[in-house]
PDB file of N, CA and C in Angstrom:
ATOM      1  N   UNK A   1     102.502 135.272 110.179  1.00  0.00           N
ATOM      2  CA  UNK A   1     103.550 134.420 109.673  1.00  0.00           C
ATOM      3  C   UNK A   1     103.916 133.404 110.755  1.00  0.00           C
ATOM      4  N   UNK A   2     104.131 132.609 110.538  1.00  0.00           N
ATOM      5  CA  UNK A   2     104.338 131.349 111.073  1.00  0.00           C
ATOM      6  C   UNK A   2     105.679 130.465 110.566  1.00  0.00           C
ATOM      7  N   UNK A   3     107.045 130.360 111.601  1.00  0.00           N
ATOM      8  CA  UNK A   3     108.098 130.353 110.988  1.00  0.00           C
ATOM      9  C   UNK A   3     108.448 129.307 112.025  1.00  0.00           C
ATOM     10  N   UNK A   4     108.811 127.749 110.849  1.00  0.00           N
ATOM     11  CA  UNK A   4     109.145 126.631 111.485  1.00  0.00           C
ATOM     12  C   UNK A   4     110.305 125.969 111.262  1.00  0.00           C
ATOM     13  N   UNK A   5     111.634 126.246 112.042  1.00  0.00           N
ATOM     14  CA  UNK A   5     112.848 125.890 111.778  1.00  0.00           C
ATOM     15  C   UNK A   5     113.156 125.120 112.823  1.00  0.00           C
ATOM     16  N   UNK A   6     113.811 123.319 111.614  1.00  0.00           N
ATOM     17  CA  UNK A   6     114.200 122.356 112.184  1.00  0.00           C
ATOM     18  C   UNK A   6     115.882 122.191 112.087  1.00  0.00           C
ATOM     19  N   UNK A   7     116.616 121.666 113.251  1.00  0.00           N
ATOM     20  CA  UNK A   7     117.624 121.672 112.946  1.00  0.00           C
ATOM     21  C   UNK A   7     118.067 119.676 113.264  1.00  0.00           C
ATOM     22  N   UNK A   8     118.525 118.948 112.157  1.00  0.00           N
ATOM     23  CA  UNK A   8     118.876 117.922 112.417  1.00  0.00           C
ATOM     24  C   UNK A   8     120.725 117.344 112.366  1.00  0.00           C
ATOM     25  N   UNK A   9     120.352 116.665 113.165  1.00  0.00           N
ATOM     26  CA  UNK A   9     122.108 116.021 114.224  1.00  0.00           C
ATOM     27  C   UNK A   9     121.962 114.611 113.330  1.00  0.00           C
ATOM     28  N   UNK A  10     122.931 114.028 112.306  1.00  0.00           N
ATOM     29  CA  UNK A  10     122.434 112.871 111.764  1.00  0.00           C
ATOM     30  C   UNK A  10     123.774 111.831 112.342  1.00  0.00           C
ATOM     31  N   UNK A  11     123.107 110.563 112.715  1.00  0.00           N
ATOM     32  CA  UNK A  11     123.834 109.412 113.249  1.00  0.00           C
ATOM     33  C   UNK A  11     125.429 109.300 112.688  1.00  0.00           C
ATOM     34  N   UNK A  12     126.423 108.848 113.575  1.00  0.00           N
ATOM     35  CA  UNK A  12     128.010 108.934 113.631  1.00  0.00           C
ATOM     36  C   UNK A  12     127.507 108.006 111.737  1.00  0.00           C
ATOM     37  N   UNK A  13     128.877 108.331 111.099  1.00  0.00           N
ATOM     38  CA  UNK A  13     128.323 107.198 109.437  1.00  0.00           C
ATOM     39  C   UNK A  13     127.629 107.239 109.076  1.00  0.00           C
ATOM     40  N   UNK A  14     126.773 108.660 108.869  1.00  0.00           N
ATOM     41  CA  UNK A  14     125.530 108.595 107.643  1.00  0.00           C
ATOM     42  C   UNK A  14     126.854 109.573 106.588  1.00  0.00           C
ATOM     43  N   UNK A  15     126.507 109.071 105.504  1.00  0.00           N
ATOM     44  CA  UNK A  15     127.032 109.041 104.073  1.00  0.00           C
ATOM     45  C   UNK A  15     126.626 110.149 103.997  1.00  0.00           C
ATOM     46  N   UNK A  16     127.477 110.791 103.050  1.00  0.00           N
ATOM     47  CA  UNK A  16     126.988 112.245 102.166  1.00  0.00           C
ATOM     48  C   UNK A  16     126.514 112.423 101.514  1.00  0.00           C
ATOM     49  N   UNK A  17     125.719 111.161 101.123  1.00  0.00           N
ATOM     50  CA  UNK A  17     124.727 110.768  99.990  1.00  0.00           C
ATOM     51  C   UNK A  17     123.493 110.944 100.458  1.00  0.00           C
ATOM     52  N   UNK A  18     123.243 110.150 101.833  1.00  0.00           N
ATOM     53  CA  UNK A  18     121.973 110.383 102.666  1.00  0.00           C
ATOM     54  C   UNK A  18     121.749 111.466 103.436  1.00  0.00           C
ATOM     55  N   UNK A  19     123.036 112.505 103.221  1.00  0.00           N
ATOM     56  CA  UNK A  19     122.808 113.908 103.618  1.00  0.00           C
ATOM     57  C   UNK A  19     122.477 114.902 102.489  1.00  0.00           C
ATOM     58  N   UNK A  20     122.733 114.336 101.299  1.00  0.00           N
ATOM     59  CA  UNK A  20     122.297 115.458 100.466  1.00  0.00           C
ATOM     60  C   UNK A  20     121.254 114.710  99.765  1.00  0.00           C
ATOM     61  N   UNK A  21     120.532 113.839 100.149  1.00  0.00           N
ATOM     62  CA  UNK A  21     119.166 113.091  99.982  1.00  0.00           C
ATOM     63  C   UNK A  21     117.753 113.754 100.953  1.00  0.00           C
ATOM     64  N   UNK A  22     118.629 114.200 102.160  1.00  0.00           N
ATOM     65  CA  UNK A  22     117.623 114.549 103.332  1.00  0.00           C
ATOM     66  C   UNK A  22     117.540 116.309 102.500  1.00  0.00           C
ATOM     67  N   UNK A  23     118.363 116.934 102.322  1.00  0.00           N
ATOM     68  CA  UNK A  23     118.485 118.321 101.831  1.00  0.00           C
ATOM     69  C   UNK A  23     117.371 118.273 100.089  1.00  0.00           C
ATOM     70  N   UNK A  24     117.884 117.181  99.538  1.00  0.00           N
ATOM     71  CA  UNK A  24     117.213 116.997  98.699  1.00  0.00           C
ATOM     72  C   UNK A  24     115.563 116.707  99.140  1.00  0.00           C
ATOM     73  N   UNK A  25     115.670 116.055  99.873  1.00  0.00           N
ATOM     74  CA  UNK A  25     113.936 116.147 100.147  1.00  0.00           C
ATOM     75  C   UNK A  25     113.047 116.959 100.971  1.00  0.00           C
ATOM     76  N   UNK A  26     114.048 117.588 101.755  1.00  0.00           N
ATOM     77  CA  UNK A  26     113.118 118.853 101.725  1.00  0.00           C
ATOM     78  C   UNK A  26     112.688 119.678 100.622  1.00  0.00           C
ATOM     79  N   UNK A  27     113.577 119.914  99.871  1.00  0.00           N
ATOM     80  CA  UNK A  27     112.640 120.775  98.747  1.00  0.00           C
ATOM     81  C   UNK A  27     112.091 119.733  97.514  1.00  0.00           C
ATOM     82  N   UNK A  28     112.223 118.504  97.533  1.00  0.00           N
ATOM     83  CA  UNK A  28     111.215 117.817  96.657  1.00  0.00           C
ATOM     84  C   UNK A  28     109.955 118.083  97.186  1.00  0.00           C
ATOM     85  N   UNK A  29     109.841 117.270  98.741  1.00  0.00           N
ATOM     86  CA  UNK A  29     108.370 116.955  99.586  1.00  0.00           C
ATOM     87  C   UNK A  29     108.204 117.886 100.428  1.00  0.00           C
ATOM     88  N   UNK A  30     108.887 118.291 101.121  1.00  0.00           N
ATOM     89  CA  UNK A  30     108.708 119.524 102.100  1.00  0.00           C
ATOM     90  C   UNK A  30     108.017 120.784 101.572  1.00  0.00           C
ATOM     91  N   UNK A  31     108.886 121.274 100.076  1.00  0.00           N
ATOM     92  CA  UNK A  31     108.776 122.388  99.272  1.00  0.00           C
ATOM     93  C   UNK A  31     107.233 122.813  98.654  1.00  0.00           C
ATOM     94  N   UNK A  32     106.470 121.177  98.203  1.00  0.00           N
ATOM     95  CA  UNK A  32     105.541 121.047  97.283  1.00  0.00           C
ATOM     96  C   UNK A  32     104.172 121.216  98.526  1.00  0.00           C
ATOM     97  N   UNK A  33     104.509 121.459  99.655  1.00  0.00           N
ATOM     98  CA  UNK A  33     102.938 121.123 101.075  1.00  0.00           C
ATOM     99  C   UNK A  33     102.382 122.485 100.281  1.00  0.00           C
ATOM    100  N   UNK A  34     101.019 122.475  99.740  1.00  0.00           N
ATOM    101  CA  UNK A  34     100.554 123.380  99.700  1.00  0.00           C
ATOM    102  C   UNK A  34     100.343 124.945 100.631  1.00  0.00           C
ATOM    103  N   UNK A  35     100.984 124.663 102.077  1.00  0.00           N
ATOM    104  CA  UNK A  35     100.655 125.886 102.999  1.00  0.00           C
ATOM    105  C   UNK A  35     102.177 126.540 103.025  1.00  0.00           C
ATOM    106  N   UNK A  36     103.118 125.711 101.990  1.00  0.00           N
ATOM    107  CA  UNK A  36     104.604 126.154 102.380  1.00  0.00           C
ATOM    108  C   UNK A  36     104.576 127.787 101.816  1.00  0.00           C
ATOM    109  N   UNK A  37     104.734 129.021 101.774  1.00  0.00           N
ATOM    110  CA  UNK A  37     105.417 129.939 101.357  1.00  0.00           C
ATOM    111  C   UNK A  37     106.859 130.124 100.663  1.00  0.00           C
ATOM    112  N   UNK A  38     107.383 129.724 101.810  1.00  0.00           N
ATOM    113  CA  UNK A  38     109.090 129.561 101.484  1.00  0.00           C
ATOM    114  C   UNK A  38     110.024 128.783 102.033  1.00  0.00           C
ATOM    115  N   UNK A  39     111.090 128.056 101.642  1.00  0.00           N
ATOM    116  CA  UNK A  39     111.481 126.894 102.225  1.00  0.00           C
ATOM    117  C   UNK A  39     113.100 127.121 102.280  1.00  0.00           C
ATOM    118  N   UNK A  40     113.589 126.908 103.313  1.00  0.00           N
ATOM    119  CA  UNK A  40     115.033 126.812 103.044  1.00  0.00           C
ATOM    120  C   UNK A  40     115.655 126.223 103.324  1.00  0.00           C
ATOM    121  N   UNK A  41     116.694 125.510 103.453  1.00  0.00           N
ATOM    122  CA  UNK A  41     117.188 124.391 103.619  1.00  0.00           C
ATOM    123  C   UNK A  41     118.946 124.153 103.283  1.00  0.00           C
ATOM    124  N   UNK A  42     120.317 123.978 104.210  1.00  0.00           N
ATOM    125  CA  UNK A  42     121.408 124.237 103.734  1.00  0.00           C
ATOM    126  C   UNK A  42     121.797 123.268 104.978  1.00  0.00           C
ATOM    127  N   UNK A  43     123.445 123.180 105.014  1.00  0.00           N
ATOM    128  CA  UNK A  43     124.286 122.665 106.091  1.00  0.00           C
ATOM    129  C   UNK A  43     124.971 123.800 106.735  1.00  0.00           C
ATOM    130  N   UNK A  44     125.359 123.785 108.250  1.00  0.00           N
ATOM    131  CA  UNK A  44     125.929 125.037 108.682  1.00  0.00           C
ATOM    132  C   UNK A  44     126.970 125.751 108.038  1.00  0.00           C
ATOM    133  N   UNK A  45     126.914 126.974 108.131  1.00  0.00           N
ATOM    134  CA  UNK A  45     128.039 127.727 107.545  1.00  0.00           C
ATOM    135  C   UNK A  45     129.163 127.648 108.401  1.00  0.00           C
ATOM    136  N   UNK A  46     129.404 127.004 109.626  1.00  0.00           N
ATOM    137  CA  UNK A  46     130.481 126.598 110.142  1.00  0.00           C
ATOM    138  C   UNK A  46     131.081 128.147 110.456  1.00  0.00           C
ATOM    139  N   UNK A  47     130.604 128.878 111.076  1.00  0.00           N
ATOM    140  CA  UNK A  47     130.405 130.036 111.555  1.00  0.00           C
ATOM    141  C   UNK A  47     131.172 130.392 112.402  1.00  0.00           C
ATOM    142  N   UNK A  48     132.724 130.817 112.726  1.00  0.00           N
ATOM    143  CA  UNK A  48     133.826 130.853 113.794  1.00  0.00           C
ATOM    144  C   UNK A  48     133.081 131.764 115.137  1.00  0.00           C
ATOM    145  N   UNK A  49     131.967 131.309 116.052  1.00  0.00           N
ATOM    146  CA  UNK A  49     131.663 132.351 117.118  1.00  0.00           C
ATOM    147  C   UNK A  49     131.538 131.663 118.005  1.00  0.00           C
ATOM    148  N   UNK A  50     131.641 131.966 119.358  1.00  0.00           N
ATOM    149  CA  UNK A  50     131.615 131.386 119.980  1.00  0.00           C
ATOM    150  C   UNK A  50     129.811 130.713 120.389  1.00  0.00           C
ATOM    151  N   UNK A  51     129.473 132.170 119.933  1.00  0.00           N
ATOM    152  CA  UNK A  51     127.818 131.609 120.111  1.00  0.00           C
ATOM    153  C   UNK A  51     127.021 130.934 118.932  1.00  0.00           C
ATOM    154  N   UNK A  52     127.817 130.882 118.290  1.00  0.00           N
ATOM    155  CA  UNK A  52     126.987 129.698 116.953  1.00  0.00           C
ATOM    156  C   UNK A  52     127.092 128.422 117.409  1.00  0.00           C
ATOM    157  N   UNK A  53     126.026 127.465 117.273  1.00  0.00           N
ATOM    158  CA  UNK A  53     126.197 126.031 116.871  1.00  0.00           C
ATOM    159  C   UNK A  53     126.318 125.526 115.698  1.00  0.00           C
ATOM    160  N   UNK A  54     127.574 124.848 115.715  1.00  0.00           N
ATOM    161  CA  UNK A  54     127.645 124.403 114.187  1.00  0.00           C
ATOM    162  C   UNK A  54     127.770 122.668 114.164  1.00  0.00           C
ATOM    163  N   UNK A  55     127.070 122.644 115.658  1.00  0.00           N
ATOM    164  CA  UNK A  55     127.005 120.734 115.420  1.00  0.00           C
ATOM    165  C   UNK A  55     126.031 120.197 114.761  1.00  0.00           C
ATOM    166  N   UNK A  56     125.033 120.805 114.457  1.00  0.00           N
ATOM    167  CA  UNK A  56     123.859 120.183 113.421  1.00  0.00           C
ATOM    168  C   UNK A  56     124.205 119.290 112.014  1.00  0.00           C
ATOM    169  N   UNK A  57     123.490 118.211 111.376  1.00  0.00           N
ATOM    170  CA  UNK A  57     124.447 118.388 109.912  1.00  0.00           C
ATOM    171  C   UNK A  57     123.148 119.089 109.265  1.00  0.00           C
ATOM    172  N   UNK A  58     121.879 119.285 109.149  1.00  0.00           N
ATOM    173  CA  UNK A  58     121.265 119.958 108.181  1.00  0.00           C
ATOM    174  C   UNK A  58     120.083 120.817 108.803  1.00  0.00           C
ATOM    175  N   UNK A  59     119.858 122.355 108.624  1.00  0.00           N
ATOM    176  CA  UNK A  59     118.859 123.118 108.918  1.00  0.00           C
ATOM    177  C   UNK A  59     117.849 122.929 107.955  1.00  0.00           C
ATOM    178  N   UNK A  60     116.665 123.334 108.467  1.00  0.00           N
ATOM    179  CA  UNK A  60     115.637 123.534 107.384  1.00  0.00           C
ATOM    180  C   UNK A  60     114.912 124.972 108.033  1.00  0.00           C
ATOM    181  N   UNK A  61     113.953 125.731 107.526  1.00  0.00           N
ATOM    182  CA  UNK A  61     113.605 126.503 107.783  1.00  0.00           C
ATOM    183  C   UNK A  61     111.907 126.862 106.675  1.00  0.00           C
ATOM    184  N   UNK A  62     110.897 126.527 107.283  1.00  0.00           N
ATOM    185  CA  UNK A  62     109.704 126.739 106.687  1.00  0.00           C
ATOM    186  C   UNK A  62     108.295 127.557 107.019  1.00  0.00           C
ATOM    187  N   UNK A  63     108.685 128.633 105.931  1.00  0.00           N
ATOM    188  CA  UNK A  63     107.617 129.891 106.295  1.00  0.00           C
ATOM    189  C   UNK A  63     106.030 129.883 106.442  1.00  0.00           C
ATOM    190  N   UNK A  64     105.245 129.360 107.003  1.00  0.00           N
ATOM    191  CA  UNK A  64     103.337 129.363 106.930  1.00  0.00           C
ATOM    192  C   UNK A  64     103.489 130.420 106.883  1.00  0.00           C
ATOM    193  N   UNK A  65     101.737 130.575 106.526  1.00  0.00           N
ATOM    194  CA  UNK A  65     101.265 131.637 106.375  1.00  0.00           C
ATOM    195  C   UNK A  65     100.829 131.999 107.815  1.00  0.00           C
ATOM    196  N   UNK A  66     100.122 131.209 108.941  1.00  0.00           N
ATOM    197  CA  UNK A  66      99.779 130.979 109.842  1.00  0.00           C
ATOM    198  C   UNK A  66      99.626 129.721 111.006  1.00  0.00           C
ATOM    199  N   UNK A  67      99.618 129.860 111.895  1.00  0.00           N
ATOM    200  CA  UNK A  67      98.968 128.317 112.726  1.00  0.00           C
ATOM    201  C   UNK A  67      98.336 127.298 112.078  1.00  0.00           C
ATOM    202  N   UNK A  68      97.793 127.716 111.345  1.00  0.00           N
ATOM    203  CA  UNK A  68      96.585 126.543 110.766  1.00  0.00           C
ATOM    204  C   UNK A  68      97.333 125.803 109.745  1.00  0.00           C
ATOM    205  N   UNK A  69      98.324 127.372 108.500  1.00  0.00           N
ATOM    206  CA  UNK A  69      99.032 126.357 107.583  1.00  0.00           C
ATOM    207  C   UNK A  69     100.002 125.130 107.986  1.00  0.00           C
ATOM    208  N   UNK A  70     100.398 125.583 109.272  1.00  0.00           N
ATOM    209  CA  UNK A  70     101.520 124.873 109.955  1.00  0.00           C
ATOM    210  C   UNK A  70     100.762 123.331 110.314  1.00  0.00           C
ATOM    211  N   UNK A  71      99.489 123.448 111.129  1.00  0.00           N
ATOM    212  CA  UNK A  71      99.010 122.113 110.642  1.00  0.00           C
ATOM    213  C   UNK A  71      98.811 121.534 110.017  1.00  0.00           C
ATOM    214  N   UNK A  72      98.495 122.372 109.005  1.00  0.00           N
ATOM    215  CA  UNK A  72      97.851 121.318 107.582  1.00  0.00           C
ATOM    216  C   UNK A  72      99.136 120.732 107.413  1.00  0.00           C
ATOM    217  N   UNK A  73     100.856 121.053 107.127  1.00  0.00           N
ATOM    218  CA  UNK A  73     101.999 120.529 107.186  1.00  0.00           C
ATOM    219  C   UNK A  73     101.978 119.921 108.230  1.00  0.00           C
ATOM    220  N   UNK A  74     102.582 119.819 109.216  1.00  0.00           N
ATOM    221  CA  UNK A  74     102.145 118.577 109.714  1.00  0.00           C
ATOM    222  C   UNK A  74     101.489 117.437 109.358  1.00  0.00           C
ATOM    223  N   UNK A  75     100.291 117.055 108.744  1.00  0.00           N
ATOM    224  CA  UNK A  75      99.705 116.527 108.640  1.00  0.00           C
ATOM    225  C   UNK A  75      99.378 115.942 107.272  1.00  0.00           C
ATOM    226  N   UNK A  76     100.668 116.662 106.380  1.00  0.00           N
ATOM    227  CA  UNK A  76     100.067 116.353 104.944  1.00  0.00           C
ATOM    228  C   UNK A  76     100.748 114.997 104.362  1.00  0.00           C
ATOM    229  N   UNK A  77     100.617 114.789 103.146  1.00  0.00           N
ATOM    230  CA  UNK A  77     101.087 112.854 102.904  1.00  0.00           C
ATOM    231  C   UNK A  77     102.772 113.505 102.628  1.00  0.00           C
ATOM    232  N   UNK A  78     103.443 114.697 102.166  1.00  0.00           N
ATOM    233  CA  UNK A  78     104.471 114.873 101.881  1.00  0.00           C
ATOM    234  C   UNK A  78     105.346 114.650 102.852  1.00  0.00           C
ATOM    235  N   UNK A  79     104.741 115.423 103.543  1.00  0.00           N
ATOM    236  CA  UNK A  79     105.508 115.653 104.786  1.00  0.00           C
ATOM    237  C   UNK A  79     105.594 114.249 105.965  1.00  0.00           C
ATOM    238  N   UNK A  80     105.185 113.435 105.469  1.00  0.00           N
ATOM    239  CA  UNK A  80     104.649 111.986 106.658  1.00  0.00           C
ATOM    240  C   UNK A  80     105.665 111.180 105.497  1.00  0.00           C
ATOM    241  N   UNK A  81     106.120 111.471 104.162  1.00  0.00           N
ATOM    242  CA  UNK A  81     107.074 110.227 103.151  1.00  0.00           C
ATOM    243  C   UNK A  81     108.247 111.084 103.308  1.00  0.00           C
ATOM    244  N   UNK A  82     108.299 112.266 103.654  1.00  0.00           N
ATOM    245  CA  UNK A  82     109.587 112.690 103.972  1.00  0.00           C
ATOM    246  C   UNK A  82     110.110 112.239 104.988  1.00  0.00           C
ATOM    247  N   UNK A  83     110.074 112.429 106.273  1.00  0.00           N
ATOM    248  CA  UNK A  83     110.041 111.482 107.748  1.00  0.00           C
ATOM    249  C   UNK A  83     110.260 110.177 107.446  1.00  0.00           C
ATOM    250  N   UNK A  84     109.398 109.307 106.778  1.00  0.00           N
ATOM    251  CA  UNK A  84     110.383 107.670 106.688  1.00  0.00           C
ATOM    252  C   UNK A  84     111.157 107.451 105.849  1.00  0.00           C
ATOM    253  N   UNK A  85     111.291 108.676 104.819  1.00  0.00           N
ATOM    254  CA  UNK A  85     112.635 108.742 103.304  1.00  0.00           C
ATOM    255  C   UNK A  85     113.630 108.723 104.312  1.00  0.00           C
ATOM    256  N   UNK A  86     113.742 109.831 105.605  1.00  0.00           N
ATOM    257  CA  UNK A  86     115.052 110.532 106.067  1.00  0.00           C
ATOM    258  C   UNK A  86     115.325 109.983 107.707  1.00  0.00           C
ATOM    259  N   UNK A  87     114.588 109.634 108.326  1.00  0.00           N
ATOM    260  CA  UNK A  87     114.332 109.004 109.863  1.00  0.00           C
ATOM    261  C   UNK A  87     115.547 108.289 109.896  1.00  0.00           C
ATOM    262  N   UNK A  88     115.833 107.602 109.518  1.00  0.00           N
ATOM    263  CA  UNK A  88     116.568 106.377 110.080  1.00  0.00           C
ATOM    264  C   UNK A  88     118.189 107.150 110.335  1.00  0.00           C
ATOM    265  N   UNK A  89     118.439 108.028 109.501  1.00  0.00           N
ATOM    266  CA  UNK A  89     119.588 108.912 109.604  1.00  0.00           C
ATOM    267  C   UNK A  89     119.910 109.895 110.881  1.00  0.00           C
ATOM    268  N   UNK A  90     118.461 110.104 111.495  1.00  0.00           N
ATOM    269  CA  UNK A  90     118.183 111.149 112.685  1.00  0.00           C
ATOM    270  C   UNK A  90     119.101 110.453 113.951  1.00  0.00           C
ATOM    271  N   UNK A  91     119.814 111.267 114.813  1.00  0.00           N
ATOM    272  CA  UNK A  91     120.113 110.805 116.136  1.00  0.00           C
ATOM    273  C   UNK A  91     119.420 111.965 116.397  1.00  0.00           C
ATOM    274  N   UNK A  92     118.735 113.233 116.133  1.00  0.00           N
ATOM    275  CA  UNK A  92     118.551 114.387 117.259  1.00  0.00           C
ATOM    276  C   UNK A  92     117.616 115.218 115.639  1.00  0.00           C
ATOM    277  N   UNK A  93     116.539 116.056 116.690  1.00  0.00           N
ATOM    278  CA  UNK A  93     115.656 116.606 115.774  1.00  0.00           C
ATOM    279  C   UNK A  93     115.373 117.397 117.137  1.00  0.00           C
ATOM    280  N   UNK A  94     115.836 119.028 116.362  1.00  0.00           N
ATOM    281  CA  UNK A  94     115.249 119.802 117.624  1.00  0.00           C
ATOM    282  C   UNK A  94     114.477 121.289 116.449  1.00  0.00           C
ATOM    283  N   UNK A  95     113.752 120.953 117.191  1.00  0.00           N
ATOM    284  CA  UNK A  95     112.765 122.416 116.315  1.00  0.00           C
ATOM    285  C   UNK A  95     112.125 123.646 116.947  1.00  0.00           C
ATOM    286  N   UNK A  96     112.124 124.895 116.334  1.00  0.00           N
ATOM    287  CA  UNK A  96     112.053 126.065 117.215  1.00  0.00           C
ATOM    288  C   UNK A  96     110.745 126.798 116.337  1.00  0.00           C
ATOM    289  N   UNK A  97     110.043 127.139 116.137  1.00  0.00           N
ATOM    290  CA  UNK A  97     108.649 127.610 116.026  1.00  0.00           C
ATOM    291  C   UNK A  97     108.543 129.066 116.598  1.00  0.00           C
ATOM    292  N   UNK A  98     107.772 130.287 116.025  1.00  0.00           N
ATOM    293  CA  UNK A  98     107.866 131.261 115.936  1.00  0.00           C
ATOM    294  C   UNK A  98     107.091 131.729 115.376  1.00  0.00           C
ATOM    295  N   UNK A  99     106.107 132.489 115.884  1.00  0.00           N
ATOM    296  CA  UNK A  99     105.199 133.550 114.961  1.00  0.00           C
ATOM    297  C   UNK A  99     105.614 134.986 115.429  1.00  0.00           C
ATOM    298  N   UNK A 100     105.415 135.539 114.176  1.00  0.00           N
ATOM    299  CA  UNK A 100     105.619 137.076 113.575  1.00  0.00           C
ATOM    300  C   UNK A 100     104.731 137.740 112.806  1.00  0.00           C
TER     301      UNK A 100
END
């Protein structure tokens, strides 16, 4: 298993429109990559701990099957029209990767 969770910080004045556009397209284009398994995708639960971060505005979280599926994402046309649908909104894109 191959487990690829992005967490994005979106620019001071992006609209709540272009935040639930970016949420929305993960599971339009993100959802449909043939190597996806399972996809998840929400805004923080705003979590009272001291060790949570809740400065992000949107997580994503996407299950491969393996290394390889994870490239083929990367690399697929969904995933390359998702990135210029949602980019311009990004100040910060930090991603954490994990096999199990």
């Amino acid at each position: 298993m191959f487990v690829h969770t992005v967490y994005f910080w979106l620019k001071a004045g992006t609209s709540e429109e272009a935040k639930a556009q970016l949420v929305r397209d993960c599971r339009e284009y993100l959802g449909k990559v043939p190597s996806v398994k399972q996809l998840m995708v929400g805004v923080p639960a705003m979590t009272p701990r001291e060790v949570v971060d809740n400065s992000y505005g949107v997580g994503l979280t996407v299950v491969l099957e393996d290394s390889k599926g994870h490239d083929i994402y990367q690399e697929h046309s969904l995933h390359k029209v998702f990135i210029e649908r949602n980019r311009a909104h990004w100040e910060r894109v930090q991603i954490y990767d994990y096999v199990g």
